[in-house]
C-alpha atoms as a PDB file:
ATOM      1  CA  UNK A   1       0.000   0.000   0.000  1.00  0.00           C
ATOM      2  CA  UNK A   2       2.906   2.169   0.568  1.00  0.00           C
ATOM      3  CA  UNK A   3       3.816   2.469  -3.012  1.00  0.00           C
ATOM      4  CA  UNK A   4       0.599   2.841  -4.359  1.00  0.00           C
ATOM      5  CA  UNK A   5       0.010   6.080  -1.881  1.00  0.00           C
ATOM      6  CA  UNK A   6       3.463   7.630  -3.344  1.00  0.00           C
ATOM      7  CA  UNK A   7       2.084   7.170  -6.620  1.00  0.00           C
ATOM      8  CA  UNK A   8      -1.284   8.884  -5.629  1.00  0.00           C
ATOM      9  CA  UNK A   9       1.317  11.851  -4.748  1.00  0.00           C
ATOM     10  CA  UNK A  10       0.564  11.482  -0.973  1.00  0.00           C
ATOM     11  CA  UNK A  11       2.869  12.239   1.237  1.00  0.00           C
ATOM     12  CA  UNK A  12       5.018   9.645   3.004  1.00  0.00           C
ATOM     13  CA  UNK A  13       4.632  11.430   6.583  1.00  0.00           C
ATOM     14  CA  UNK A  14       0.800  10.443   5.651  1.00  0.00           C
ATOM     15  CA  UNK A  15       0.617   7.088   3.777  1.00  0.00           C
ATOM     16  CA  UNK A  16       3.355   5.384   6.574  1.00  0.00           C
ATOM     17  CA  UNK A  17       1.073   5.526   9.832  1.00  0.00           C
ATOM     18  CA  UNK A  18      -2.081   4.723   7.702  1.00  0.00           C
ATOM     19  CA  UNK A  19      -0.553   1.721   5.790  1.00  0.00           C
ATOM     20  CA  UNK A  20       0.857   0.337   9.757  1.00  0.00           C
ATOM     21  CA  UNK A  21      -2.842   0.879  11.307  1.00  0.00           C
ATOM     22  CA  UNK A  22      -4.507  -0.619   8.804  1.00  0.00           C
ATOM     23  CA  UNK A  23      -2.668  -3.721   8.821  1.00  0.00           C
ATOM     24  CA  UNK A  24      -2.302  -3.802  12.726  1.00  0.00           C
ATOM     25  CA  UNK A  25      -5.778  -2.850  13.516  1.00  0.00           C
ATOM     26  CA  UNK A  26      -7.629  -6.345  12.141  1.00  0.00           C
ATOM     27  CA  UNK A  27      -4.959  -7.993  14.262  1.00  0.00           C
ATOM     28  CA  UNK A  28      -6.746  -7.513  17.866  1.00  0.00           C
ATOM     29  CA  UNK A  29      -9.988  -8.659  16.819  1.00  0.00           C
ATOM     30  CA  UNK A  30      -8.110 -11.467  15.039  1.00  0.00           C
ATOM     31  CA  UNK A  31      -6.827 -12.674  18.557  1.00  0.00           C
ATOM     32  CA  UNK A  32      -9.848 -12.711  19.992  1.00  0.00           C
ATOM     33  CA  UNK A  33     -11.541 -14.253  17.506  1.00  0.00           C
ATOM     34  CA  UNK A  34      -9.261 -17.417  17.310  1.00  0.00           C
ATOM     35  CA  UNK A  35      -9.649 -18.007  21.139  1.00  0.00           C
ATOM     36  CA  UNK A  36     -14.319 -18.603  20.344  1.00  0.00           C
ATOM     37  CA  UNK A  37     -15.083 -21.776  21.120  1.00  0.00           C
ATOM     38  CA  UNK A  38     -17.131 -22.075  18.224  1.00  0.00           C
ATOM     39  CA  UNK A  39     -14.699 -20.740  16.056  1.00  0.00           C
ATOM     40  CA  UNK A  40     -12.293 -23.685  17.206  1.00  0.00           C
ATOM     41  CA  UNK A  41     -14.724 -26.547  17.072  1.00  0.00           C
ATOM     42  CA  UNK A  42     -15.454 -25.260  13.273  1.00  0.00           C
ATOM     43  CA  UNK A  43     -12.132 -25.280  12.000  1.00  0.00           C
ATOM     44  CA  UNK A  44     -10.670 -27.919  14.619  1.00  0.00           C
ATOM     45  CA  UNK A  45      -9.399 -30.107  11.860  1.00  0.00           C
ATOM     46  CA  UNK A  46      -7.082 -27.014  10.607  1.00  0.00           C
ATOM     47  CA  UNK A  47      -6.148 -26.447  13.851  1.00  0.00           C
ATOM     48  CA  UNK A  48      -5.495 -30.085  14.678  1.00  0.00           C
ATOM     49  CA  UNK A  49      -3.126 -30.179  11.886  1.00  0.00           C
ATOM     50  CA  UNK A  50      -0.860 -26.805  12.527  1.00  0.00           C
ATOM     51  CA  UNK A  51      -0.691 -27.566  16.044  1.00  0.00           C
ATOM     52  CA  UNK A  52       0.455 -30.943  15.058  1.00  0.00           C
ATOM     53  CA  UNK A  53       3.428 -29.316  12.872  1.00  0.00           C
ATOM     54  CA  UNK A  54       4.163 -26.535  15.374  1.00  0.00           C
ATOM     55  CA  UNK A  55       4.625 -29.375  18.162  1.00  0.00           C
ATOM     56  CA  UNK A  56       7.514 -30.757  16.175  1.00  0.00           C
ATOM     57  CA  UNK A  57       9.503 -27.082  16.759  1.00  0.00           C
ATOM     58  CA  UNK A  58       9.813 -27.288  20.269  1.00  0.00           C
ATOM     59  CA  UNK A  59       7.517 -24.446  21.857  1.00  0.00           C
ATOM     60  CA  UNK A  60      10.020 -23.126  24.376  1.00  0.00           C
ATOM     61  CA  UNK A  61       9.710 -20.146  26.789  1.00  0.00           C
ATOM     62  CA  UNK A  62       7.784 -16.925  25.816  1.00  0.00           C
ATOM     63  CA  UNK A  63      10.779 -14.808  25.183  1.00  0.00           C
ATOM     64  CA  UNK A  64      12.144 -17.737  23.051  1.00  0.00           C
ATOM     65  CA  UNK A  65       8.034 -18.105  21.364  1.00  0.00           C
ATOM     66  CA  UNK A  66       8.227 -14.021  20.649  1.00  0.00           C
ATOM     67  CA  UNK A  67      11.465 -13.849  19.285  1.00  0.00           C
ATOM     68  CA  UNK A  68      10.588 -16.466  16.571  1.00  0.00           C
ATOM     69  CA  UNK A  69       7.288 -14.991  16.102  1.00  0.00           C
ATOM     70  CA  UNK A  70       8.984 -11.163  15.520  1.00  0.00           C
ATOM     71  CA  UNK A  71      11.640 -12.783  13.315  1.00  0.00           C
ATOM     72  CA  UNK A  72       8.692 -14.778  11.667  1.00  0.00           C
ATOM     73  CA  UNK A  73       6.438 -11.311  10.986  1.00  0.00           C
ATOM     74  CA  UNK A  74      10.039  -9.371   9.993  1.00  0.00           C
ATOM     75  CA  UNK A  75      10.600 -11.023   7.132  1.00  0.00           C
ATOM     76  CA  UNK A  76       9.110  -9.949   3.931  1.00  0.00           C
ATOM     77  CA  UNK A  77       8.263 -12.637   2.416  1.00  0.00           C
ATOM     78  CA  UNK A  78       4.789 -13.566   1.388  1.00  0.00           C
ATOM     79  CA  UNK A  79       2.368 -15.075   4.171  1.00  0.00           C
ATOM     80  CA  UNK A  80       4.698 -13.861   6.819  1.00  0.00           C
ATOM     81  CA  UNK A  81       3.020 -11.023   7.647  1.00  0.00           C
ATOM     82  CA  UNK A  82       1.141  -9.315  10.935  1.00  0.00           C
ATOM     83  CA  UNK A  83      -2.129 -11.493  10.183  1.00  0.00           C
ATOM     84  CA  UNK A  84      -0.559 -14.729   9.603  1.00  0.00           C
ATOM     85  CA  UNK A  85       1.525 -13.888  13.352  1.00  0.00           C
ATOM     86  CA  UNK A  86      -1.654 -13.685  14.768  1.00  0.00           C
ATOM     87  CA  UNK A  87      -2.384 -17.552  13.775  1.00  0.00           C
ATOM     88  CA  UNK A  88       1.247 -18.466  14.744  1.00  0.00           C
ATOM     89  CA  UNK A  89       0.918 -16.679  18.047  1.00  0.00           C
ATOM     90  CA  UNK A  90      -2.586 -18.536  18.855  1.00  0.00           C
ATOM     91  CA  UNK A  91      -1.336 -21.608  18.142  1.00  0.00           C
ATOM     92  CA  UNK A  92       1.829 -21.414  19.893  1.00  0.00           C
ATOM     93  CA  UNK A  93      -0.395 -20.638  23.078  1.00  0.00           C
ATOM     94  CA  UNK A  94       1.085 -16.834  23.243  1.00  0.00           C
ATOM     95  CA  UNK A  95      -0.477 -14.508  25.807  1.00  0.00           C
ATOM     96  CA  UNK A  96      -2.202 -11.903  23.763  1.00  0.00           C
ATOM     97  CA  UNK A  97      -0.091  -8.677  25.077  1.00  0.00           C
ATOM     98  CA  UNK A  98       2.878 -10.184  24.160  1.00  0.00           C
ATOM     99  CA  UNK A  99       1.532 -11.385  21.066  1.00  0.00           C
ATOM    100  CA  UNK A 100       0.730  -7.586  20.047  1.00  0.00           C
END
């Protein structure tokens, strides 16, 4: 989104905090969302499976699960992004403060 705002000739003191808050602001819902019961029971099978492939990694302490997660999130590559950190957080059992 950043790009396409410098194109639009907005300025980058502008397009910056709007690109962050729109991705980041989905995020908290997001959280809370993936902790409804129903929610879970609907898309257990999903579930079932990443926690089954997260198991394998070891889920160590939280500084150890939020360092992985930020260096998870940094790097731009596609589907490693703030919304795909929420589902990694959730199933790694993160608090959500130190998820956000």
């Amino acid at each position: 989104a950043v790009p396409v705002g410098i194109w639009m000739g907005l300025p980058i003191a502008t397009v910056l905090p709007i690109c962050v808050l729109g991705n980041m602001i989905p995020i908290v819902p997001l959280l809370f969302l993936l902790r409804n019961e129903r929610l879970k029971s609907l898309m257990s099978p999903i579930f079932n499976r990443a926690a089954k492939k997260t198991s394998e990694l070891g889920i160590g302490s939280v500084e150890k699960q939020w360092a992985s997660l930020a260096a998870f999130v940094g790097i731009p590559l596609p589907g490693t992004g703030a919304w795909t950190g929420a589902m990694g957080a959730f199933l790694l059992g993160m608090p959500t403060p130190v998820a956000l």
